[in-house]
C-alpha atoms as a PDB file:
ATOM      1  CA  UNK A   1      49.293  29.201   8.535  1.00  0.00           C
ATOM      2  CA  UNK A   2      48.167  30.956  11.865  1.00  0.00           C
ATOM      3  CA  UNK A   3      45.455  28.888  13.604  1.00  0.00           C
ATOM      4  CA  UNK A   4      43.772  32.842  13.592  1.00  0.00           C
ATOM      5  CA  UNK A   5      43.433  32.011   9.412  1.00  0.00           C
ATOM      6  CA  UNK A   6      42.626  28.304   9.835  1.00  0.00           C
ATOM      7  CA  UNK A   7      39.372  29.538  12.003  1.00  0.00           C
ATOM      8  CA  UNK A   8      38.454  31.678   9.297  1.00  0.00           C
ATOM      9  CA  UNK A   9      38.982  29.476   6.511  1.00  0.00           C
ATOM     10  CA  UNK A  10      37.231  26.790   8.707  1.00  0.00           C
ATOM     11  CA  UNK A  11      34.208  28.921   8.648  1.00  0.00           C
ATOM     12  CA  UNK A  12      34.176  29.880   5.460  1.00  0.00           C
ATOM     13  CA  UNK A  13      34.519  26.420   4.032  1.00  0.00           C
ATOM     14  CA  UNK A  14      32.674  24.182   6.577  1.00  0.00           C
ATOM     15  CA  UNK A  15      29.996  26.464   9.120  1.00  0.00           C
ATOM     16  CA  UNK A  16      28.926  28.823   6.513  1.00  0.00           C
ATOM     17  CA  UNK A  17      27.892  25.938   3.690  1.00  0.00           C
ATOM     18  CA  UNK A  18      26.114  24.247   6.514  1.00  0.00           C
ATOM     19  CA  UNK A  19      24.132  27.238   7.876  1.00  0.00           C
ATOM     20  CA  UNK A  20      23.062  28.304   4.453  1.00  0.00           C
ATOM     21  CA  UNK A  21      21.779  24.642   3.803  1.00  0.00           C
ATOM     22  CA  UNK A  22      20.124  24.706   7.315  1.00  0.00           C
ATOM     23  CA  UNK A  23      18.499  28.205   7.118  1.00  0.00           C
ATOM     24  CA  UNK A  24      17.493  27.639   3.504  1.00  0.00           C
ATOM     25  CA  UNK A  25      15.356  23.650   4.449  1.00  0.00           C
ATOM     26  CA  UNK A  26      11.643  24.414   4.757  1.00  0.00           C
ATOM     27  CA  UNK A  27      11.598  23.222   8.436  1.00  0.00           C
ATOM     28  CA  UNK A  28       8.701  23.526  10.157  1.00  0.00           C
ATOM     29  CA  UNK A  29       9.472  21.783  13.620  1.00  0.00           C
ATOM     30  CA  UNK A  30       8.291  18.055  13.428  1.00  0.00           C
ATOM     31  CA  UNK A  31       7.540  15.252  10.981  1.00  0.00           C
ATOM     32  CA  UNK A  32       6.494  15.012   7.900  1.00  0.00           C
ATOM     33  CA  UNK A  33       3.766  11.931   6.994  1.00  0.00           C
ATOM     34  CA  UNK A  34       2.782  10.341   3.943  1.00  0.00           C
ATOM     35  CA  UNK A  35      -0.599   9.257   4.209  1.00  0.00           C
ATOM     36  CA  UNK A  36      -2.550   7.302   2.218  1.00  0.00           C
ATOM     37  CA  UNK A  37      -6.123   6.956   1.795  1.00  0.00           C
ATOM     38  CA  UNK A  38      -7.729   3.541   1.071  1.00  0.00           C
ATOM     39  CA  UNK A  39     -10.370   3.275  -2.046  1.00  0.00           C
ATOM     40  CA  UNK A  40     -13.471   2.187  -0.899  1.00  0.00           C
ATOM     41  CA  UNK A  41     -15.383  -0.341  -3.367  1.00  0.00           C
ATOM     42  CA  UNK A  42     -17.876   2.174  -4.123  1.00  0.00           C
ATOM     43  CA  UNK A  43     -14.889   4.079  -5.876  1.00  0.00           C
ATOM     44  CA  UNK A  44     -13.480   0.697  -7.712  1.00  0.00           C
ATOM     45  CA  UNK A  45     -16.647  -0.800  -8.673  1.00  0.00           C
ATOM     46  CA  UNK A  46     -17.507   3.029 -10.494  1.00  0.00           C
ATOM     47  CA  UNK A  47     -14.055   2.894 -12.467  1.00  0.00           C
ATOM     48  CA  UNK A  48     -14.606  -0.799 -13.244  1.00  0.00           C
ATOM     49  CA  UNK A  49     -18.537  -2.069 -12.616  1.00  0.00           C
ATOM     50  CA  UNK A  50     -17.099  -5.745 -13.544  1.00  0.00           C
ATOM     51  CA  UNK A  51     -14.530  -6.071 -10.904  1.00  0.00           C
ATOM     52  CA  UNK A  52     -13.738  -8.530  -8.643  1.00  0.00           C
ATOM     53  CA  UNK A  53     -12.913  -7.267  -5.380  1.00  0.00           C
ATOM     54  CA  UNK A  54     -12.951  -8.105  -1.154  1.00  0.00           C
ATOM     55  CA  UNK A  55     -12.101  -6.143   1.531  1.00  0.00           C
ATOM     56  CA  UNK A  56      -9.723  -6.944   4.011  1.00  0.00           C
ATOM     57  CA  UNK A  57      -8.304  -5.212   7.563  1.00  0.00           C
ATOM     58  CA  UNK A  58      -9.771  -1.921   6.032  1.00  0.00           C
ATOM     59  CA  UNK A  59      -8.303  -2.444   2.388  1.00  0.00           C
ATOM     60  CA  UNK A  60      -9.461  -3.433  -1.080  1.00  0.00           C
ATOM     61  CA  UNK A  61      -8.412  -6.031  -2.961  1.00  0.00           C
ATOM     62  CA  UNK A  62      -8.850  -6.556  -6.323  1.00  0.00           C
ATOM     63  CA  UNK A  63      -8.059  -9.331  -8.912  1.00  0.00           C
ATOM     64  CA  UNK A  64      -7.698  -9.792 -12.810  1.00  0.00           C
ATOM     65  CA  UNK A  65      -4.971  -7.084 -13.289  1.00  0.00           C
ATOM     66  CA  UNK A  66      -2.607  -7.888 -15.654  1.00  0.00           C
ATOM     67  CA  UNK A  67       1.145  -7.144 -13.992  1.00  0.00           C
ATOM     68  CA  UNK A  68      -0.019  -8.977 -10.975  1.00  0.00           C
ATOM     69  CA  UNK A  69      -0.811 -12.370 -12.655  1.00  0.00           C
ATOM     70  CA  UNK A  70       2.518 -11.930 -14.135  1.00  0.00           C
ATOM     71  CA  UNK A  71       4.458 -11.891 -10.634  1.00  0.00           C
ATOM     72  CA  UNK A  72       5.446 -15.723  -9.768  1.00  0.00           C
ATOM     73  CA  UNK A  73       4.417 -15.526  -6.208  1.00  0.00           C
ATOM     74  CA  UNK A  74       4.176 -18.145  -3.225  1.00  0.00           C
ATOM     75  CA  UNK A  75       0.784 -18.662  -0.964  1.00  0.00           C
ATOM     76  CA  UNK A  76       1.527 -17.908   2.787  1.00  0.00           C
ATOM     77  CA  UNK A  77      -0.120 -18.073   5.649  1.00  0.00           C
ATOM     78  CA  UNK A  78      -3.791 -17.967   5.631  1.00  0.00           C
ATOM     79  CA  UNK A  79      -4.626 -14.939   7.417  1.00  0.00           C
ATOM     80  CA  UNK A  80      -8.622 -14.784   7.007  1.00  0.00           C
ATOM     81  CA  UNK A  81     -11.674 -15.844   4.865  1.00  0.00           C
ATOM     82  CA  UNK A  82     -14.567 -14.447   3.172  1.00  0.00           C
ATOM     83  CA  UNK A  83     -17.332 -14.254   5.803  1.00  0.00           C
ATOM     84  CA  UNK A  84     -20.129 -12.272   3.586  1.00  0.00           C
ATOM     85  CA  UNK A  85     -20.885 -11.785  -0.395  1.00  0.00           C
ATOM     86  CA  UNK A  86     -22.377  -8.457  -1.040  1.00  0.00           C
ATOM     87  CA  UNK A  87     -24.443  -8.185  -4.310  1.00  0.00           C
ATOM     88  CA  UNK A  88     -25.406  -4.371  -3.969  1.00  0.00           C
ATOM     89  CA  UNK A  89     -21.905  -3.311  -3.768  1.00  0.00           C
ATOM     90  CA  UNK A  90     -21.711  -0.491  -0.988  1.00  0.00           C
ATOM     91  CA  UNK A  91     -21.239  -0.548   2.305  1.00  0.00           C
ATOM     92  CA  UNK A  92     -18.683  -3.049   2.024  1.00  0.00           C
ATOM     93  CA  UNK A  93     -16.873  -4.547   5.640  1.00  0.00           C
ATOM     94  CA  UNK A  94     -13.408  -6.639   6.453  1.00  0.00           C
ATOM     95  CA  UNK A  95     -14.018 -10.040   5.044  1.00  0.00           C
ATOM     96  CA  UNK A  96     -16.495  -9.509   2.004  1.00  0.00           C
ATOM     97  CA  UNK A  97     -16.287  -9.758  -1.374  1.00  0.00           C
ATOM     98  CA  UNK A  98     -18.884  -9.218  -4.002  1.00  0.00           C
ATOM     99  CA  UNK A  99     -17.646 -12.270  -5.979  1.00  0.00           C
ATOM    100  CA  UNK A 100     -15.900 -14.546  -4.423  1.00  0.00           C
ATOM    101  CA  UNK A 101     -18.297 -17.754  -2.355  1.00  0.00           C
ATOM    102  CA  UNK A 102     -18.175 -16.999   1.429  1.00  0.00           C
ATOM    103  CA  UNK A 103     -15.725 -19.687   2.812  1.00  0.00           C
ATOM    104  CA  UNK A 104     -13.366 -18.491  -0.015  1.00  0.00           C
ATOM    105  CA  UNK A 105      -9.224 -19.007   2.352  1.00  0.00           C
ATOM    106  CA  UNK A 106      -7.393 -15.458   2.160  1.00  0.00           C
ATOM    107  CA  UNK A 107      -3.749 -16.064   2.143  1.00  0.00           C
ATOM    108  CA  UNK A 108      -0.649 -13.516   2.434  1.00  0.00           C
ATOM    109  CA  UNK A 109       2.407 -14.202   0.183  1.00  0.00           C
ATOM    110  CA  UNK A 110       6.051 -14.342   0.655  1.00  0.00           C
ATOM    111  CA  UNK A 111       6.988 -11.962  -1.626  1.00  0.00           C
ATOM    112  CA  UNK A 112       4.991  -9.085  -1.030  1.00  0.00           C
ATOM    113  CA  UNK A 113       2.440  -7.070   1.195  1.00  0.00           C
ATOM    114  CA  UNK A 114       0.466  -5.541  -1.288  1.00  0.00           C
ATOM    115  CA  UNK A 115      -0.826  -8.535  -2.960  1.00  0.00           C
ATOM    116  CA  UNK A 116      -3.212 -11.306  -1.053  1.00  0.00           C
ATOM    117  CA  UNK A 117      -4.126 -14.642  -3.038  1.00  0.00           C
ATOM    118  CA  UNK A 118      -7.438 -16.827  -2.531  1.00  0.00           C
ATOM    119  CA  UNK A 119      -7.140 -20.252  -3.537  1.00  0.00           C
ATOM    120  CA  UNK A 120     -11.231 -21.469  -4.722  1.00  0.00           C
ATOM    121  CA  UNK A 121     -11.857 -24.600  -6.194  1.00  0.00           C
ATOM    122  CA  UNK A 122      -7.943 -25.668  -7.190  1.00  0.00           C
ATOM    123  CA  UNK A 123      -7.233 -21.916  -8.821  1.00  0.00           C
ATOM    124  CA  UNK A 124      -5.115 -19.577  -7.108  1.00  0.00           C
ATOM    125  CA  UNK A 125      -6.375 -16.074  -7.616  1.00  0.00           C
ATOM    126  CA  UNK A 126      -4.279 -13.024  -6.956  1.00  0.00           C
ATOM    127  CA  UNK A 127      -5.784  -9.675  -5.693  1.00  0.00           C
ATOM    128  CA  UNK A 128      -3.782  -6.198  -5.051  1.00  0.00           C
ATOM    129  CA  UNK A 129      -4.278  -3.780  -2.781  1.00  0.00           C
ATOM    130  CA  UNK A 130      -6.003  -1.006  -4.006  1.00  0.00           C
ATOM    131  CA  UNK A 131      -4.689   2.364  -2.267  1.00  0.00           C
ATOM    132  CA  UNK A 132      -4.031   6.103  -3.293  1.00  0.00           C
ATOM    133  CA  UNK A 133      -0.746   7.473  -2.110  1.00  0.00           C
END
């Protein structure tokens, strides 16, 4: 074969796939982001009036849901505590909970990021982050 035909059949095989797959991707010149927007309690306590719930570094966290009491999980570190109960439910901060006592250890786990436990009284509690995304 003539390295005149190899060129050819090079392109036709290899360069023009490539520029059809290029030219055909909805570039638009930068990065795409996924962003996710937390759930304020206002939002939880509507879809659930009963729930128990605390905020932490911008995030609600709630308990009692089924698939999460499931996971076998191990207390962390303790990475905060409950510094204010709110009883009318809005305007909540980092640090607050409208159940749990004030005093109440926050704790990460091992196994995941999404879900925080509280240990009160001898029972561990587990609460998941509550995000849209």
């Amino acid at each position: 074969m003539s390295g005149l035909k190899f060129i050819k059949l090079f392109n036709g095989l290899v360069v023009l796939p490539l520029l059809l797959i290029t030219g055909c991707n909805n570039f638009q010149g930068g990065t795409t982001t996924v962003s996710r927007d937390n759930v304020d309690a206002e939002e939880v306590l509507k879809l659930d009036s009963d729930a128990d719930i605390f905020q932490y570094d911008g995030v609600i966290y709630k308990t009692n849901i089924d698939w999460v009491e499931e996971l076998s999980l191990t207390k962390d570190v303790q990475i905060g505590e409950i510094q204010t109960k709110n009883d009318t439910n809005t305007d909540f901060k980092d640090e607050m909970s409208n159940k749990l006592p004030v005093g109440t250890k926050i704790f990460s786990t091992r196994e995941r990021e999404d879900i925080l436990i509280v240990e009160i009284e001898g029972e561990i509690k587990k609460y998941l982050a509550i995000v849209e995304g």
